[in-house]
Structures are given as C-alpha cells and as structure tokens.
Protein backbone atom coordinates (compact mmCIF):
# COMPACT_ATOMS: atom_id res chain seq x y z
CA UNK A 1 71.74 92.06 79.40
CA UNK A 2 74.16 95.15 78.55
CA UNK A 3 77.25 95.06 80.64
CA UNK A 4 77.81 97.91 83.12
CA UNK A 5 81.23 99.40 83.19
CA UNK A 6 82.65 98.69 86.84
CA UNK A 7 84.77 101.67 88.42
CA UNK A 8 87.07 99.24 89.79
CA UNK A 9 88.09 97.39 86.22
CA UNK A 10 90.91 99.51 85.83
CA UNK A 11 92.72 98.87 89.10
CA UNK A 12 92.10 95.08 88.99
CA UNK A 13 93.83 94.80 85.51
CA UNK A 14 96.89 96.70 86.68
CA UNK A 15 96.84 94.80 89.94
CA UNK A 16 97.28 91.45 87.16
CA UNK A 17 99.94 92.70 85.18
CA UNK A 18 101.97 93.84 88.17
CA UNK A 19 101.30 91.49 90.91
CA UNK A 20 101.05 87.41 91.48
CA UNK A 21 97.64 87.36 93.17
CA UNK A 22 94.99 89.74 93.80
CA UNK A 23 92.02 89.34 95.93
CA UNK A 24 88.74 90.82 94.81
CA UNK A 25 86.54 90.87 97.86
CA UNK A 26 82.91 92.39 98.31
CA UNK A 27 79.40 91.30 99.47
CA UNK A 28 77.66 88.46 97.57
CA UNK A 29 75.62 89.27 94.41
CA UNK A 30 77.99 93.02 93.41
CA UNK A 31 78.84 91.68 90.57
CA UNK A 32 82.43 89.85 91.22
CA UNK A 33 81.91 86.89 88.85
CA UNK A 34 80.34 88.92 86.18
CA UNK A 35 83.50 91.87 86.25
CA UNK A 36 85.80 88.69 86.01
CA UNK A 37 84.19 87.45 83.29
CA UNK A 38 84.40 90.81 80.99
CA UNK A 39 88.15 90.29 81.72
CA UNK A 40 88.40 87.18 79.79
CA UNK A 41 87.79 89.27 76.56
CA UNK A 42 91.13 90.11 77.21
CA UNK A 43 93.28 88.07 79.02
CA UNK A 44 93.63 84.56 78.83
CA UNK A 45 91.96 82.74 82.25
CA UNK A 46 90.92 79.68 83.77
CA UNK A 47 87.52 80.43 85.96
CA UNK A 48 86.21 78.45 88.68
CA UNK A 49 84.18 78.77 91.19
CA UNK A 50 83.92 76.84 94.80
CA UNK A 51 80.00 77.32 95.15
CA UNK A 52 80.19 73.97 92.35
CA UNK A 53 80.21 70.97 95.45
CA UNK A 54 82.48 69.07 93.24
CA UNK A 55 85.23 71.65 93.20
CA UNK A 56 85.28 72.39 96.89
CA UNK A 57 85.10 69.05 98.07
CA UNK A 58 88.43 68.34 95.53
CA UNK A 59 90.26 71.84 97.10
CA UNK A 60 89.29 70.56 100.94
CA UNK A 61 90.37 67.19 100.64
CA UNK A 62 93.83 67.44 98.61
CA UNK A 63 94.30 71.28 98.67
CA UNK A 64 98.34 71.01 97.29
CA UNK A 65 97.42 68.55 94.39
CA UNK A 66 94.53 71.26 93.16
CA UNK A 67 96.73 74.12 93.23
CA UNK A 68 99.68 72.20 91.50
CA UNK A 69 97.21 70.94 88.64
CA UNK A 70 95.57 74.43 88.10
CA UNK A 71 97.11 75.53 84.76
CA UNK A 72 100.22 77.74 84.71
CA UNK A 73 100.33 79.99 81.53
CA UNK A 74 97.46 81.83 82.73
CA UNK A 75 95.31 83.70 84.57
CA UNK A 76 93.11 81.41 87.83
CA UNK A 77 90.67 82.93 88.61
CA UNK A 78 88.71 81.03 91.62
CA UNK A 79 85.08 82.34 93.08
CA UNK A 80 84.07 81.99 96.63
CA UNK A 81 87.71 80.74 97.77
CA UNK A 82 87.02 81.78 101.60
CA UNK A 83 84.93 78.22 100.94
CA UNK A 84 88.06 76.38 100.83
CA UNK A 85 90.94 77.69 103.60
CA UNK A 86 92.91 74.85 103.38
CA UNK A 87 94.48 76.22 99.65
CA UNK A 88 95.78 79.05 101.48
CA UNK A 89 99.02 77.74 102.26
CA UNK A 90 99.61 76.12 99.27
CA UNK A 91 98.72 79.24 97.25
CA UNK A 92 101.40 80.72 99.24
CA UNK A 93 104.03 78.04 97.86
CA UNK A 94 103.03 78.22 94.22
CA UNK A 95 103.82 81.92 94.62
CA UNK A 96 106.98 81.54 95.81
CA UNK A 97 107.83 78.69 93.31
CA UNK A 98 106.28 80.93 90.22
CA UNK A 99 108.80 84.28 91.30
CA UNK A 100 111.74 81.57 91.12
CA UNK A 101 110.77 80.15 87.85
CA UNK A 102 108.94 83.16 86.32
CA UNK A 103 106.23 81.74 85.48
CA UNK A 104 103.32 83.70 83.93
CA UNK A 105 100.91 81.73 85.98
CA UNK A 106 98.67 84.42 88.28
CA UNK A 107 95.49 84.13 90.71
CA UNK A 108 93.20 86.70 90.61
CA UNK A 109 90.46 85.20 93.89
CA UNK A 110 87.09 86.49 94.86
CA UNK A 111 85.11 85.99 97.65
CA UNK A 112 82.32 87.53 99.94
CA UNK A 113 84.45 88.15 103.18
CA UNK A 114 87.15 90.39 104.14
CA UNK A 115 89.96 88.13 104.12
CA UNK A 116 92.30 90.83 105.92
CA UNK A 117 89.86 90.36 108.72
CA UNK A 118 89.86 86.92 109.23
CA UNK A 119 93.50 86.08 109.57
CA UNK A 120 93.82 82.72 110.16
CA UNK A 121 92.80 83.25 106.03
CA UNK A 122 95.02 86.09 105.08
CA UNK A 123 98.30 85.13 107.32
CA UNK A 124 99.02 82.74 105.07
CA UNK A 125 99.35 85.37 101.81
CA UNK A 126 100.54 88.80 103.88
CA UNK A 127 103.40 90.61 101.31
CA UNK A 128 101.63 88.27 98.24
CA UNK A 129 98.48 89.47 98.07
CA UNK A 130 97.00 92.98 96.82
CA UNK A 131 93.02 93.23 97.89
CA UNK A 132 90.25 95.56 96.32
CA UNK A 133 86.89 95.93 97.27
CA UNK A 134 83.93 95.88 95.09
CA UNK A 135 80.64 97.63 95.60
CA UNK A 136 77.18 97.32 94.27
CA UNK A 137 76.61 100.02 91.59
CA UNK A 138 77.46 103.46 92.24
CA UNK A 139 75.67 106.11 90.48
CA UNK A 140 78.62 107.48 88.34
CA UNK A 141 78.66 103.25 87.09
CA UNK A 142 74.86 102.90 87.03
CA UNK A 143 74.19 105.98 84.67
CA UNK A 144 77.45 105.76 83.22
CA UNK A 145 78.94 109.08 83.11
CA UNK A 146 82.52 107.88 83.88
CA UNK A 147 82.77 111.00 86.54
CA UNK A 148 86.08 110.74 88.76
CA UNK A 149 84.15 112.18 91.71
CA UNK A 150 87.31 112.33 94.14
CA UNK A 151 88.96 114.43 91.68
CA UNK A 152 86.14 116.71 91.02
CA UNK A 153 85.60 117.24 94.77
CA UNK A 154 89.28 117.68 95.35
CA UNK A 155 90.24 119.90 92.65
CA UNK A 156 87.76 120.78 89.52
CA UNK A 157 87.05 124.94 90.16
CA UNK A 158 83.05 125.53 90.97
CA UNK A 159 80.76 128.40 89.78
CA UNK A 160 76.93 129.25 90.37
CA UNK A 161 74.84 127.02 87.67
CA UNK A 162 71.72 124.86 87.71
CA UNK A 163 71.99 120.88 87.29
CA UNK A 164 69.03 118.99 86.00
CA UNK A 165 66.38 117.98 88.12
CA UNK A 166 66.42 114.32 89.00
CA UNK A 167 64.23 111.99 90.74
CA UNK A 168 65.99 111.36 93.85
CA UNK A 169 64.05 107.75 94.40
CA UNK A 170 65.04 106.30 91.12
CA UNK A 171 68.62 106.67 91.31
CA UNK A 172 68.59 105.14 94.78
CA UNK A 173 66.78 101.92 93.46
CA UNK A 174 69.00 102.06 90.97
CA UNK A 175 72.40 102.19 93.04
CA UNK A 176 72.37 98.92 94.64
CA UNK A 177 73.13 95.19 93.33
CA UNK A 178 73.13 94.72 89.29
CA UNK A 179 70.77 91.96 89.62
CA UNK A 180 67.91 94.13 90.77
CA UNK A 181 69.28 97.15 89.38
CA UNK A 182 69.35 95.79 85.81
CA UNK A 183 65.89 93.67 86.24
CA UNK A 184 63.08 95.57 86.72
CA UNK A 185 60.99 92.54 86.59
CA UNK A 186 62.25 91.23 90.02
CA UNK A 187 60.53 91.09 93.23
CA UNK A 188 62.91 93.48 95.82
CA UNK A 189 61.46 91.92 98.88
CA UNK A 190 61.71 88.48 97.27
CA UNK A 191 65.04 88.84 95.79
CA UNK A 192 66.37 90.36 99.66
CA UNK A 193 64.63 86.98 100.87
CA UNK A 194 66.75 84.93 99.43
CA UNK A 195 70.10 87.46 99.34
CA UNK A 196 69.76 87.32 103.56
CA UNK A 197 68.93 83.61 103.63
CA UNK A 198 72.02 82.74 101.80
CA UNK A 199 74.45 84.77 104.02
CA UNK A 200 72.78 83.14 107.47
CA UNK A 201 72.69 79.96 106.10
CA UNK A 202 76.26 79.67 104.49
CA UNK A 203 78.32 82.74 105.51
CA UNK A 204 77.28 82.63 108.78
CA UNK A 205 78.20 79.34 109.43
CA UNK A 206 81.35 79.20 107.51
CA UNK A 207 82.74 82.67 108.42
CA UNK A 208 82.19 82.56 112.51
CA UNK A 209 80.94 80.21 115.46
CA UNK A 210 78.17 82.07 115.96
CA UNK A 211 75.71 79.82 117.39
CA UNK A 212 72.41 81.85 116.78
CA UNK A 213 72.82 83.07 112.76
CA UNK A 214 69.03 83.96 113.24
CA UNK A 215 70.21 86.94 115.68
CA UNK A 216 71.81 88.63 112.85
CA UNK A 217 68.33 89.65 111.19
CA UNK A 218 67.87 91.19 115.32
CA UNK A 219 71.05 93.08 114.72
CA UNK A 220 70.51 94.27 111.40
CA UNK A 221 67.13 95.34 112.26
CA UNK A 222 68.29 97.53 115.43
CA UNK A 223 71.50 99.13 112.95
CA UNK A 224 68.43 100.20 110.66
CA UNK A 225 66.94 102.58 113.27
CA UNK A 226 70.19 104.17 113.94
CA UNK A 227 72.16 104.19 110.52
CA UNK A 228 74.59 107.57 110.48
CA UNK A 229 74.31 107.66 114.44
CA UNK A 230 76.86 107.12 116.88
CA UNK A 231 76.26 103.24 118.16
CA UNK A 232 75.83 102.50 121.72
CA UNK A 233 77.25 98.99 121.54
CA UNK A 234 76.34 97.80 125.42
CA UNK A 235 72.49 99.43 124.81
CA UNK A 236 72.49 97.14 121.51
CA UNK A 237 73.26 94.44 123.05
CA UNK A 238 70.96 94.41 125.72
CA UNK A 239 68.51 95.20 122.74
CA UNK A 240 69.18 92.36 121.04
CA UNK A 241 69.14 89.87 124.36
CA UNK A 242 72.68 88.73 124.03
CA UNK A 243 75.80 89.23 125.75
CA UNK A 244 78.64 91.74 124.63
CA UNK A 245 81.38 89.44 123.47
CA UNK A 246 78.66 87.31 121.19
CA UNK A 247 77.49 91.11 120.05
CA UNK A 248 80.88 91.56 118.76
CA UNK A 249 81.48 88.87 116.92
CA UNK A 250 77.84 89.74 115.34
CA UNK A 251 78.86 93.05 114.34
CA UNK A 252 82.07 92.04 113.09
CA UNK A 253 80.39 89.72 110.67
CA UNK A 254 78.13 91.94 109.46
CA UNK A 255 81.25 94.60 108.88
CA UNK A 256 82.80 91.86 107.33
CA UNK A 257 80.38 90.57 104.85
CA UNK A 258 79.92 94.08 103.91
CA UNK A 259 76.46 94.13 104.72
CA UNK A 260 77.16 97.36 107.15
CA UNK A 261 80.30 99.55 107.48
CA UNK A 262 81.45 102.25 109.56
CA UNK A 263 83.05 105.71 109.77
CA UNK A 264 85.59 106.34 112.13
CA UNK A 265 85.45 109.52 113.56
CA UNK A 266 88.05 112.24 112.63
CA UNK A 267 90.67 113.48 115.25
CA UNK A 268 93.55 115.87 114.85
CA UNK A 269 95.80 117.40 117.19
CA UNK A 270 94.64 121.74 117.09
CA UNK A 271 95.74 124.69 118.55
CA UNK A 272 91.94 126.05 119.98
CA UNK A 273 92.67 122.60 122.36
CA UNK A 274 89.02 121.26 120.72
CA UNK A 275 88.41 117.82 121.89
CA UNK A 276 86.09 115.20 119.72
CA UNK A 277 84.12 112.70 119.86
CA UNK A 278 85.83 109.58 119.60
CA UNK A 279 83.03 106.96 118.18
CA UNK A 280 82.56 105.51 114.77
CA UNK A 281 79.21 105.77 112.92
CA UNK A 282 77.26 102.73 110.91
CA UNK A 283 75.55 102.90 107.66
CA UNK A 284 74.47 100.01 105.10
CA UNK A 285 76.56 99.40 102.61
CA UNK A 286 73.15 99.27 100.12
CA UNK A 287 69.93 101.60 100.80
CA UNK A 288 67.75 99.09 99.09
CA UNK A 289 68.95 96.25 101.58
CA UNK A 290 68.80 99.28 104.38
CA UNK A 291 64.97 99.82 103.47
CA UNK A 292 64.25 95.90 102.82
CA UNK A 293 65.60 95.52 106.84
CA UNK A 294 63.47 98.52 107.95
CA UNK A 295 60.41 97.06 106.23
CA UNK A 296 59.49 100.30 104.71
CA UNK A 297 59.59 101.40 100.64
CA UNK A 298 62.06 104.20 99.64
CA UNK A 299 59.12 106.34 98.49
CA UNK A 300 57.10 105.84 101.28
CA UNK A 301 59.82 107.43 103.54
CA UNK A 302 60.14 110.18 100.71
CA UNK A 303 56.81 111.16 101.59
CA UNK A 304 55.52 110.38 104.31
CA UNK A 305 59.06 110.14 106.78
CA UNK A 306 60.86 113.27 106.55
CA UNK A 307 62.94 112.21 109.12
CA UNK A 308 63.72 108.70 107.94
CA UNK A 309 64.25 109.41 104.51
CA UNK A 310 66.99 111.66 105.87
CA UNK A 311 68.76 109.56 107.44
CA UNK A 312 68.66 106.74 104.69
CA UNK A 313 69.82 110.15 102.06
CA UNK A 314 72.55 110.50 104.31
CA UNK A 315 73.25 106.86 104.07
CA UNK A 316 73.29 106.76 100.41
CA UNK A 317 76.04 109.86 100.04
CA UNK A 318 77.87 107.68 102.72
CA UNK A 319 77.77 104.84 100.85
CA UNK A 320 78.34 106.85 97.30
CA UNK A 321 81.52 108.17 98.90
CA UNK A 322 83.16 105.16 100.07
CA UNK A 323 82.92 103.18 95.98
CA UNK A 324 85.07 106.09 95.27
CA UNK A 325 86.80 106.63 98.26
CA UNK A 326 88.11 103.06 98.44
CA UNK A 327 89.63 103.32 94.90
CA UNK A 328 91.10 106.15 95.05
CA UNK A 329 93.04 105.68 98.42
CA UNK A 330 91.36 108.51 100.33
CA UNK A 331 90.35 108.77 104.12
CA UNK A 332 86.74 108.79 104.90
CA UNK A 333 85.75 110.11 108.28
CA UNK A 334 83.00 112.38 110.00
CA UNK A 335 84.02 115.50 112.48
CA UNK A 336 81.88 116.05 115.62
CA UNK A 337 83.37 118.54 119.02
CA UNK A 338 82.14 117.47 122.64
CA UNK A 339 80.20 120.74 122.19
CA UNK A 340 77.74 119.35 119.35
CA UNK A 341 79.65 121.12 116.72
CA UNK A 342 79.60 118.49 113.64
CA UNK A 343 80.16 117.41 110.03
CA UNK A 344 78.60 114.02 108.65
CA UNK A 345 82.08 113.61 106.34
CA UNK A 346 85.46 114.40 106.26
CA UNK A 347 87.57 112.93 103.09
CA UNK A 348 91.47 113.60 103.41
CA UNK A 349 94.16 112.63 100.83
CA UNK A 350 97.79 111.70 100.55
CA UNK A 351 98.63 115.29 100.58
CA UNK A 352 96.71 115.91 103.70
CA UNK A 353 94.36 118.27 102.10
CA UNK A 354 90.90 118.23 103.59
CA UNK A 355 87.32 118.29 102.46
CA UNK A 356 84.20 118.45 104.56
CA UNK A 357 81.01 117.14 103.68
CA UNK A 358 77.04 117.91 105.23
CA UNK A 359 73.99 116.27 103.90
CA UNK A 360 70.62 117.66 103.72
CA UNK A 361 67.73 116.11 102.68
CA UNK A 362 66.41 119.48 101.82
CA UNK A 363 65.59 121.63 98.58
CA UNK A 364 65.89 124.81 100.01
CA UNK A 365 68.97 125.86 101.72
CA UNK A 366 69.64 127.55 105.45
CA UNK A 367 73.03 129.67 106.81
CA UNK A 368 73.05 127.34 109.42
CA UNK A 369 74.04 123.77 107.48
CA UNK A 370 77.44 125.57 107.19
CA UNK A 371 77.88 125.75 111.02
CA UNK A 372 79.90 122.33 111.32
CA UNK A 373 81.71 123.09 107.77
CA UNK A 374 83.46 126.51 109.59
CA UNK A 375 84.41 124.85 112.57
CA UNK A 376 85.95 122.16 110.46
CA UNK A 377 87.78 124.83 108.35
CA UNK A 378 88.45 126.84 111.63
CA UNK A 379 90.28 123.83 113.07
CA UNK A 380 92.28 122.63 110.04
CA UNK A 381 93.57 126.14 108.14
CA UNK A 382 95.34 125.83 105.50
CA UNK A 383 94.67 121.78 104.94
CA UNK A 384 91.02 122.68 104.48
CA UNK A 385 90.57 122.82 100.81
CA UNK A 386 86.52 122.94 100.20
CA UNK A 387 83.19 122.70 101.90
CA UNK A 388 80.26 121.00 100.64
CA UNK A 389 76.77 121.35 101.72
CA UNK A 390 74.73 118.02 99.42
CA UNK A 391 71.10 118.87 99.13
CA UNK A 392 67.95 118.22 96.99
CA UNK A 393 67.94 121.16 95.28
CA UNK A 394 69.69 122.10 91.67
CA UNK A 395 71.13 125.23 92.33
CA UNK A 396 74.93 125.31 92.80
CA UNK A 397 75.71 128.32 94.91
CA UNK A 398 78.65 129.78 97.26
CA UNK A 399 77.40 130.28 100.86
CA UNK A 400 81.22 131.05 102.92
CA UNK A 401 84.22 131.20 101.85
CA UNK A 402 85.60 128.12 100.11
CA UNK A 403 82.17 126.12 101.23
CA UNK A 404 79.21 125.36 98.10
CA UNK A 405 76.11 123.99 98.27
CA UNK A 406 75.92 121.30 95.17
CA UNK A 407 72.95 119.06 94.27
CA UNK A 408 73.17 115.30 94.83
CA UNK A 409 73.54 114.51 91.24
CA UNK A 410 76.57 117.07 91.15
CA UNK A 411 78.56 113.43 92.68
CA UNK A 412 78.23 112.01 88.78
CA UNK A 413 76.83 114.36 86.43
C-alpha cells in the first residue's frame, strides 16, 4: 500500500531535533505507528510497542530497569505507552540525566489518550514533553494536494472563478481512518465493530473507573442526534439513565479518546454591549464513525435527509478545520448573540486577526447565510479579516464586503 503524506510529519521531526521527548497522541487506528515508521527512513530508532503482552508486563513490573536498558544513541519510539504509567517517572529521570550528559538518546511516545488530560500521566513530564495531535486523513492529505489551508484562508487574495465539481460523498468516505480509507475491500460497519469494541474493552477500562463501558455506545448514540448543537448536559443524562457526575466522566472519555470534540464558543469584550452564548458545541472527530453510530449510510442522508446530511456536512468542515487548525496554532471557535444571531466558526490567530466561517449544505446560494458573518464583522472591526460562506456549489463569488462564498473543495484544491 502507497504511503500517504501526513500533514503533521513536518512538526514531529522538528519537535525530534529540538526537544528530548515528544508525545504523539490521537485516536486508535489514525495512523500513529505507520507515520513513525516512515520516520525510520531517516532517523535512526528503536520501535516498540506496549500492545505486545511481553513488553508491558516487563515496563509494569520493573519500569526503571526498562527505561535504563532502552538504547541511548537513538531515537525510542514506544506505541500505546498510556498502557504502562508506571515509566512515567522514570522517563522523567532519564531526561534529566540525558540534558546533564548530552546524550543523543530521545523518546518520541504515542498513544490513544490525551495525556494532558489525565494528569496523574502527564504530571510526571510537564516542561519535558512537547504533544501533537494526529487526525485521521484530512482531505488536503487524502488527495494529496499539499494545500496550507490556514494560510490560504488567512491571507491568499480571492476572485470570482469556478472549481471543479466533486462528489461530495466520496471525499467524505475518504477523509476518515487510512485503514478504510486506503481499502476499499473492507466492510465499514465491520471494521467500526471491531474499532468500538476495542476502545470499550481496553480504553475504557484502562483510561477511567467507569463501571458501565457499555453506556458509552448510549452516549455516543445520543451526541449523534445533536452533533454541531449546543449540548444540554443534565437532559443527556437523564437520556442516557445515569447520573451527572458518571455523565461526566463519560463525556470526558469520549473527548479524550478523540472519538468526539468540542468547540468552545467565542466571547469578546464589544462596544454594542452584545452578550453570547456561553456553551460549547460537539462534533465527531470522523463522519464515517459519526454515520456508523447513527446507523445510517452517508448517501442515504445525501438523499433522502436533507436535514441530517447537513448537519453531518457541517461536521465534516468542523472536523476539516481542526487537522489544520491544531497544527498551525490557531483558535477554533463558533459565534452565537442571545438574540439568535450566529456563525458555526470563528478561527483567530496569533495576531488576533479574525475569520468567520458558515456552512451550507446547499448549491445555490441566499443573502441571508451572510447574516451571522456581518454581525461577526460588525462586532470585531478591524480584527475581522474575511468571511466565508462553504457550500455545495462551484462558483466562487463576493456577496458583502470582505465575505465569499467558496465551494467545499476550495479547503484543498
């Protein structure tokens, strides 16, 4: 199988050369093991993983003997090492001992939890310790047109012009996990079988003390009915049948296993004294897994679910936005008023220059998508830079000052 170019390969091989251990965290089966490997074409490594029982057993039960006998004029790379905690602490040491003696020995770790989350883990390596997150394919990776989309939103000058039509379907199958993306042959609803089975059965169990891992296929399956909303965490968990604190610690594992994420809602101090609304919204990380959990085919919703398929679009830009949002250090948020007034994303850099985003499942286009887009550029001035209205047309086209409409495939093309 051809190797796919990961966004992230860049930033991971600066993080090596520059710091003593990076942490390369993301949900099971994005491709971790397999963007580590394509490394080792280039710099020397030592790879291990703990999902081999021998390994982990030999990290649990003498954790400072396998650190000191991992070799030291390399790169150690180590899969799955939220398996093993107890190395923590005695990663910390070699560290410490390798800036003293400048050694050339490095860790680069993977794992399927947010360690930064979880610190009883991450304590241990706070100040050592860079962390980057990797997704399953974006489309910019999957067709492999190398597009810098933050910069192009950001900066690159626009003009009227027609894109290409695509086939908005495909390149959502395709944007998900390499396995199935790469593997045509492969049974989805299978393959999702066995993807969820894993995570209740190990992650579950070895990530929180959740008594019931069964309830987090309830959970999953309520989020699916109201991905881009605004939760109502105390109706959910009434939903679901269990009480609020165990619905917390549900939701934060399913945040932290990066099977779901949120969007924390945009606020900014403004002279027209405009208050907003002060909840985050939830999309899946993956549409395929999204669709798998709602029991419905992506094509199906195409035609048949107006609606739906909307929403899941709008989770797919979502989840387009944050692969590149994550690398490229910029803040993703959505804008909505007490008086209704909204915009489904709002990116911000280190310059404090704004974008707004809407997303329309449409082809044709309507004055009124812009409504939320003026507000936003009402409230912030001069920081507003652009306004984008994402549709399913192919026709790029100015409708207000400073605010386009751009076809979906404008995000990699």
């Amino acid at each position: 199988m051809k190797y796919i170019y990961r966004n992230l390969t860049k930033d991971i091989k600066d993080n090596i050369k520059t710091r003593p251990l990076t942490y390369l965290n993301g949900g099971r089966q994005v491709g971790k093991s397999t963007l580590c490997s394509n490394l080792s074409e280039h710099i020397k490594m030592n790879q291990i993983t703990f999902d081999s029982p021998i390994l982990l057993a030999a990290a649990k039960s003498d954790p400072a003997t396998f650190i000191e006998n991992l070799p030291n004029d390399v790169l150690n790379v180590i899969d799955e090492v939220q398996l093993a905690p107890e190395i923590f602490p005695y990663l910390k040491m070699q560290v410490d001992k390798n800036r003293l003696n400048d050694s050339k020995q490095k860790f680069l770790l993977t794992g399927s939890a947010n360690l930064m989350a979880l610190p009883t883990l991450s304590d241990a390596l706070v100040g050592r310790m860079s962390v980057l997150t990797l997704y399953p394919f974006s489309a910019s990776e999957f067709y492999q047109t190398n597009v810098f989309l933050i910069d192009k939103l950001f900066n690159v000058p626009l003009k009227i012009q027609t894109l290409k039509n695509i086939n908005i379907i495909d390149v959502i199958k395709n944007c998900t996990y390499p396995e199935i993306a790469t593997n045509v042959s492969i049974d989805r609803t299978k393959w999702f079988d066995n993807y969820l089975t894993t995570i209740l059965n190990r992650d579950v169990k070895s990530l929180s003390d959740l008594k019931k891992p069964e309830l987090m296929v309830a959970l999953l399956s309520v989020l699916s009915m109201r991905a881009g909303g605004l939760l109502n965490n105390t109706s959910i968990a009434n939903e679901i049948g269990v009480d609020y604190k165990t619905y917390e610690k549900m939701l934060a594992f399913a945040i932290n296993s990066f099977m779901v994420f949120n969007v924390k809602p945009w606020a900014k101090p403004n002279k027209l004294n405009i208050r907003f609304v002060k909840s985050p919204k939830f999309y899946f990380t993956d549409c395929n897994f999204l669709s798998y959990i709602m029991k419905r085919d992506i094509e199906q919703l195409y035609e048949d679910d107006k609606k739906s398929f909307g929403n899941l679009f709008e989770n797919f830009v979502a989840s387009e936005l944050l692969k590149q949002a994550k690398i490229n250090n910029i803040e993703l948020s959505h804008f909505r008023t007490q008086s209704g007034k909204e915009t489904d994303f709002v990116m911000e850099n280190s310059k404090g220059e704004i974008i707004g985003i809407e997303v329309k499942s449409s082809k044709t286009l309507d004055k009124k998508f812009t409504s939320g887009l003026i507000e936003l550029q009402k409230i912030c001035g001069d920081t507003f830079k652009r306004g984008f209205v994402i549709y399913l047309g192919n026709e790029i086209l100015p409708l207000s000052n400073d605010i386009w409409a751009v076809p979906i495939n404008y995000l990699w093309e």
